[in-house]
C-alpha atoms as a PDB file:
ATOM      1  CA  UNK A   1       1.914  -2.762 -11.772  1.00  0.00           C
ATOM      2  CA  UNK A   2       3.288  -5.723 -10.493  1.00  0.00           C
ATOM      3  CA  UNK A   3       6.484  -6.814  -8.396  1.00  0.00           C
ATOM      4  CA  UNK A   4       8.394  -7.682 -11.044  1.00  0.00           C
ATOM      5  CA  UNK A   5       7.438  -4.894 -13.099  1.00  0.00           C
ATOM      6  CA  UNK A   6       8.481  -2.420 -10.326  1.00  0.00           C
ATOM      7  CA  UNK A   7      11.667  -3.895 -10.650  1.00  0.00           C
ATOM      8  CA  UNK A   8      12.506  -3.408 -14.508  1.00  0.00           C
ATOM      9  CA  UNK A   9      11.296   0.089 -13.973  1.00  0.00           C
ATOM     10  CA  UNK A  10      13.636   0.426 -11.059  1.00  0.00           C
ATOM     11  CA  UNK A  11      16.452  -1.216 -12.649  1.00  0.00           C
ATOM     12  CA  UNK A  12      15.924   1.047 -16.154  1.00  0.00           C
ATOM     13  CA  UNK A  13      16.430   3.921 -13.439  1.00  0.00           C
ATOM     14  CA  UNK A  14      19.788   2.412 -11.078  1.00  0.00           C
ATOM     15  CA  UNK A  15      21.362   0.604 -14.959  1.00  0.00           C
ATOM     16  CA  UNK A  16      24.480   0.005 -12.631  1.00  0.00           C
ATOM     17  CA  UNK A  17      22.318  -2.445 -10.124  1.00  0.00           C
ATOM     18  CA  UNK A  18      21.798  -6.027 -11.196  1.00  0.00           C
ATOM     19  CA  UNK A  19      18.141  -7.466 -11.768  1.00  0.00           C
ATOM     20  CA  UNK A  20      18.966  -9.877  -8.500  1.00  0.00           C
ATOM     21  CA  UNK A  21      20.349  -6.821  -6.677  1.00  0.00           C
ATOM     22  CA  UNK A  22      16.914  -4.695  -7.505  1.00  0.00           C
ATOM     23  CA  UNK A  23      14.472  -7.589  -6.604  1.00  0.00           C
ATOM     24  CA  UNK A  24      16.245  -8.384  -2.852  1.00  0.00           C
ATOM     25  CA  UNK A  25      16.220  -4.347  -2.167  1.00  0.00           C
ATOM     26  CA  UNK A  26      12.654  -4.102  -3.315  1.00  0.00           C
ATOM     27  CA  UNK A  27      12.072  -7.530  -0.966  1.00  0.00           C
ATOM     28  CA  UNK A  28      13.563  -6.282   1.928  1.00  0.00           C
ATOM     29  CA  UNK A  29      12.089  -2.851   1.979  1.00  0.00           C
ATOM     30  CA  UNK A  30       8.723  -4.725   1.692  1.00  0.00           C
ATOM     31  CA  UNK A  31       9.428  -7.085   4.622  1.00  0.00           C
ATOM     32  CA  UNK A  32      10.758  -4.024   6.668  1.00  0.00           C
ATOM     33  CA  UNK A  33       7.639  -2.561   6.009  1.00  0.00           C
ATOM     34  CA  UNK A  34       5.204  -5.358   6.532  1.00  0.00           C
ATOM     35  CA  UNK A  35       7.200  -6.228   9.771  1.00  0.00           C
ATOM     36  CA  UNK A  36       6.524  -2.597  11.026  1.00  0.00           C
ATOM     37  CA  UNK A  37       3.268  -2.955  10.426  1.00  0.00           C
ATOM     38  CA  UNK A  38       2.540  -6.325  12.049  1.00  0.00           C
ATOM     39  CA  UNK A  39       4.013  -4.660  15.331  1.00  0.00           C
ATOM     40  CA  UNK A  40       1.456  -1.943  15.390  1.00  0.00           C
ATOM     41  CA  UNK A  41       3.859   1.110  13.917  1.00  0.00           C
ATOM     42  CA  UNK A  42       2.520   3.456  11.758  1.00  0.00           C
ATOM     43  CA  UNK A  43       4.976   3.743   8.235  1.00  0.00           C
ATOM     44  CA  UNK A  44       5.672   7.319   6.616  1.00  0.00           C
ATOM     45  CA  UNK A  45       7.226   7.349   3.121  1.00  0.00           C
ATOM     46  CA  UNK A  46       8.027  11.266   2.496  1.00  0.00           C
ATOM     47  CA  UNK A  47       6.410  12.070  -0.397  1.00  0.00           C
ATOM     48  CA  UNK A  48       4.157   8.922  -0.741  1.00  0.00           C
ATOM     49  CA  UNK A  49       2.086   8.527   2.099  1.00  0.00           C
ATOM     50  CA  UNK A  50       1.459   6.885   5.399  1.00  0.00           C
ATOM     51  CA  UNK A  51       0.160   3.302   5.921  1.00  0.00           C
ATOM     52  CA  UNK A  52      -1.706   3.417   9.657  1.00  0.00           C
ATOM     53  CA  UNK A  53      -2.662   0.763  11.593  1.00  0.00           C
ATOM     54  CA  UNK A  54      -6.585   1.052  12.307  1.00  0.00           C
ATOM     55  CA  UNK A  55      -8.445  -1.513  15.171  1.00  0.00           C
ATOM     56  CA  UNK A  56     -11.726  -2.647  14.485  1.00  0.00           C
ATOM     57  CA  UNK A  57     -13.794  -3.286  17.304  1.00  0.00           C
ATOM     58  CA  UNK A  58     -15.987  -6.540  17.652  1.00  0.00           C
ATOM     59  CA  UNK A  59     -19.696  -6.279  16.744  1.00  0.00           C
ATOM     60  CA  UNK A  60     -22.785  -8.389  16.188  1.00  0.00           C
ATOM     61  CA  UNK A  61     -23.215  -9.104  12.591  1.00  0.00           C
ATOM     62  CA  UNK A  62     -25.991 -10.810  10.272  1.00  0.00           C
ATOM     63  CA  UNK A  63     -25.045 -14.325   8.506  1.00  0.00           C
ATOM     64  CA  UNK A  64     -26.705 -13.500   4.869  1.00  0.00           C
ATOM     65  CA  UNK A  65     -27.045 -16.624   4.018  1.00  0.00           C
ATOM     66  CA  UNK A  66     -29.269 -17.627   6.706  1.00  0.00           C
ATOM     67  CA  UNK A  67     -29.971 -14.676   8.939  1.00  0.00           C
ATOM     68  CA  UNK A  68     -28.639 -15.610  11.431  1.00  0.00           C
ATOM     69  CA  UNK A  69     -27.024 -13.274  13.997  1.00  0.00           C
ATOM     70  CA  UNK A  70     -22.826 -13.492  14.593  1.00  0.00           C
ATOM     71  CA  UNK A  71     -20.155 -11.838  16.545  1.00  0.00           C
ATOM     72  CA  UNK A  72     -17.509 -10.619  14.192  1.00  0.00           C
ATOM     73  CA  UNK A  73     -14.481 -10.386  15.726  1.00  0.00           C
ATOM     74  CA  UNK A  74     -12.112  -7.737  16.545  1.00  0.00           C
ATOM     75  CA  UNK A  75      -9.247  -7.041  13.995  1.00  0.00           C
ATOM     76  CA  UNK A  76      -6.394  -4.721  12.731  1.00  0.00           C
ATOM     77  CA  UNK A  77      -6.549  -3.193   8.972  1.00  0.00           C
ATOM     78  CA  UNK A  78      -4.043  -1.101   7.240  1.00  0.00           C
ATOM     79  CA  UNK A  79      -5.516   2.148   5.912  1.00  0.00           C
ATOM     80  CA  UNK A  80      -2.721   4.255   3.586  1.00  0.00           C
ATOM     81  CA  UNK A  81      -3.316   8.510   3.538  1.00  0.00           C
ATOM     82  CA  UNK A  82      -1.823   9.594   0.141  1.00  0.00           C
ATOM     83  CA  UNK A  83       0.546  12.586   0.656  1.00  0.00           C
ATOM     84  CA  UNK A  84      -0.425  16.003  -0.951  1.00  0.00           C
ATOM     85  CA  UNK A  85       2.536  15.305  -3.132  1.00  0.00           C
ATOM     86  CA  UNK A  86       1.495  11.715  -4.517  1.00  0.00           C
ATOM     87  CA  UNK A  87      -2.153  13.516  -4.797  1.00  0.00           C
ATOM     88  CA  UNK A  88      -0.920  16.502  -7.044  1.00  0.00           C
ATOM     89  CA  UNK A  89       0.674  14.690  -8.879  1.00  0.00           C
ATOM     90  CA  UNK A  90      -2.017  12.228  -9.994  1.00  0.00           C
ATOM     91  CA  UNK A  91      -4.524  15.353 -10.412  1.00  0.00           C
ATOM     92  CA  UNK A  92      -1.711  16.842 -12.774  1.00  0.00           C
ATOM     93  CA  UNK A  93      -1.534  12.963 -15.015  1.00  0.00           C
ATOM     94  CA  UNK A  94      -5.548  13.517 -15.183  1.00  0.00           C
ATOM     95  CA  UNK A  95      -5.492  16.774 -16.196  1.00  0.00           C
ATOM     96  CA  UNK A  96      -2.922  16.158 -18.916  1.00  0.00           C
ATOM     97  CA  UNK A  97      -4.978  12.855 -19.923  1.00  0.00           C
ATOM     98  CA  UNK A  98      -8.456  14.678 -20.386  1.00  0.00           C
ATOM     99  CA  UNK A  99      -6.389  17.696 -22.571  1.00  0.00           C
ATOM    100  CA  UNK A 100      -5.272  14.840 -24.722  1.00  0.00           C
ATOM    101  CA  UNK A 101      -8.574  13.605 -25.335  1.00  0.00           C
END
């Protein structure tokens, strides 16, 4: 799904919400977010999940292309833990696929 499609779905569900008004909530939720994020806080959406900020130490590391050995250097990734609630229901839209087929 893409941004803008997240937004016609959205707006199909709040009809009384412009298309503009939609696309800056969705925007600024997103920013809040990735600003959270960028200054190291951990983001819980009940029901969703939480997006964690994970640190990566540096290591030595091989060049493939010529074998050669490199320091990689120390970083920050963002790992997301589904809730149970996202994870049922996915398991239930699975189950109802495979009955279907």
């Amino acid at each position: 799904m893409t941004r803008t499609e997240l937004i016609v779905r959205t707006q199909e569900r709040l009809p009384e919400m412009s298309f503009q008004q939609v696309s800056a909530c969705c925007g600024a939720l997103l920013e809040t977010l990735f600003d959270a994020l960028a200054d190291g806080r951990n983001v819980t959406l009940p029901r969703l999940g939480e997006f964690k900020i994970k640190q990566h130490r540096a290591r030595v590391g091989r060049d493939s292309r010529n074998g050669l050995e490199r320091v990689i250097p120390s970083c920050s990734v963002v790992q997301f833990y589904a809730h149970q609630n996202l994870k049922d229901r996915l398991n239930n839209a699975e189950q109802k696929t495979e009955q279907t087929v």
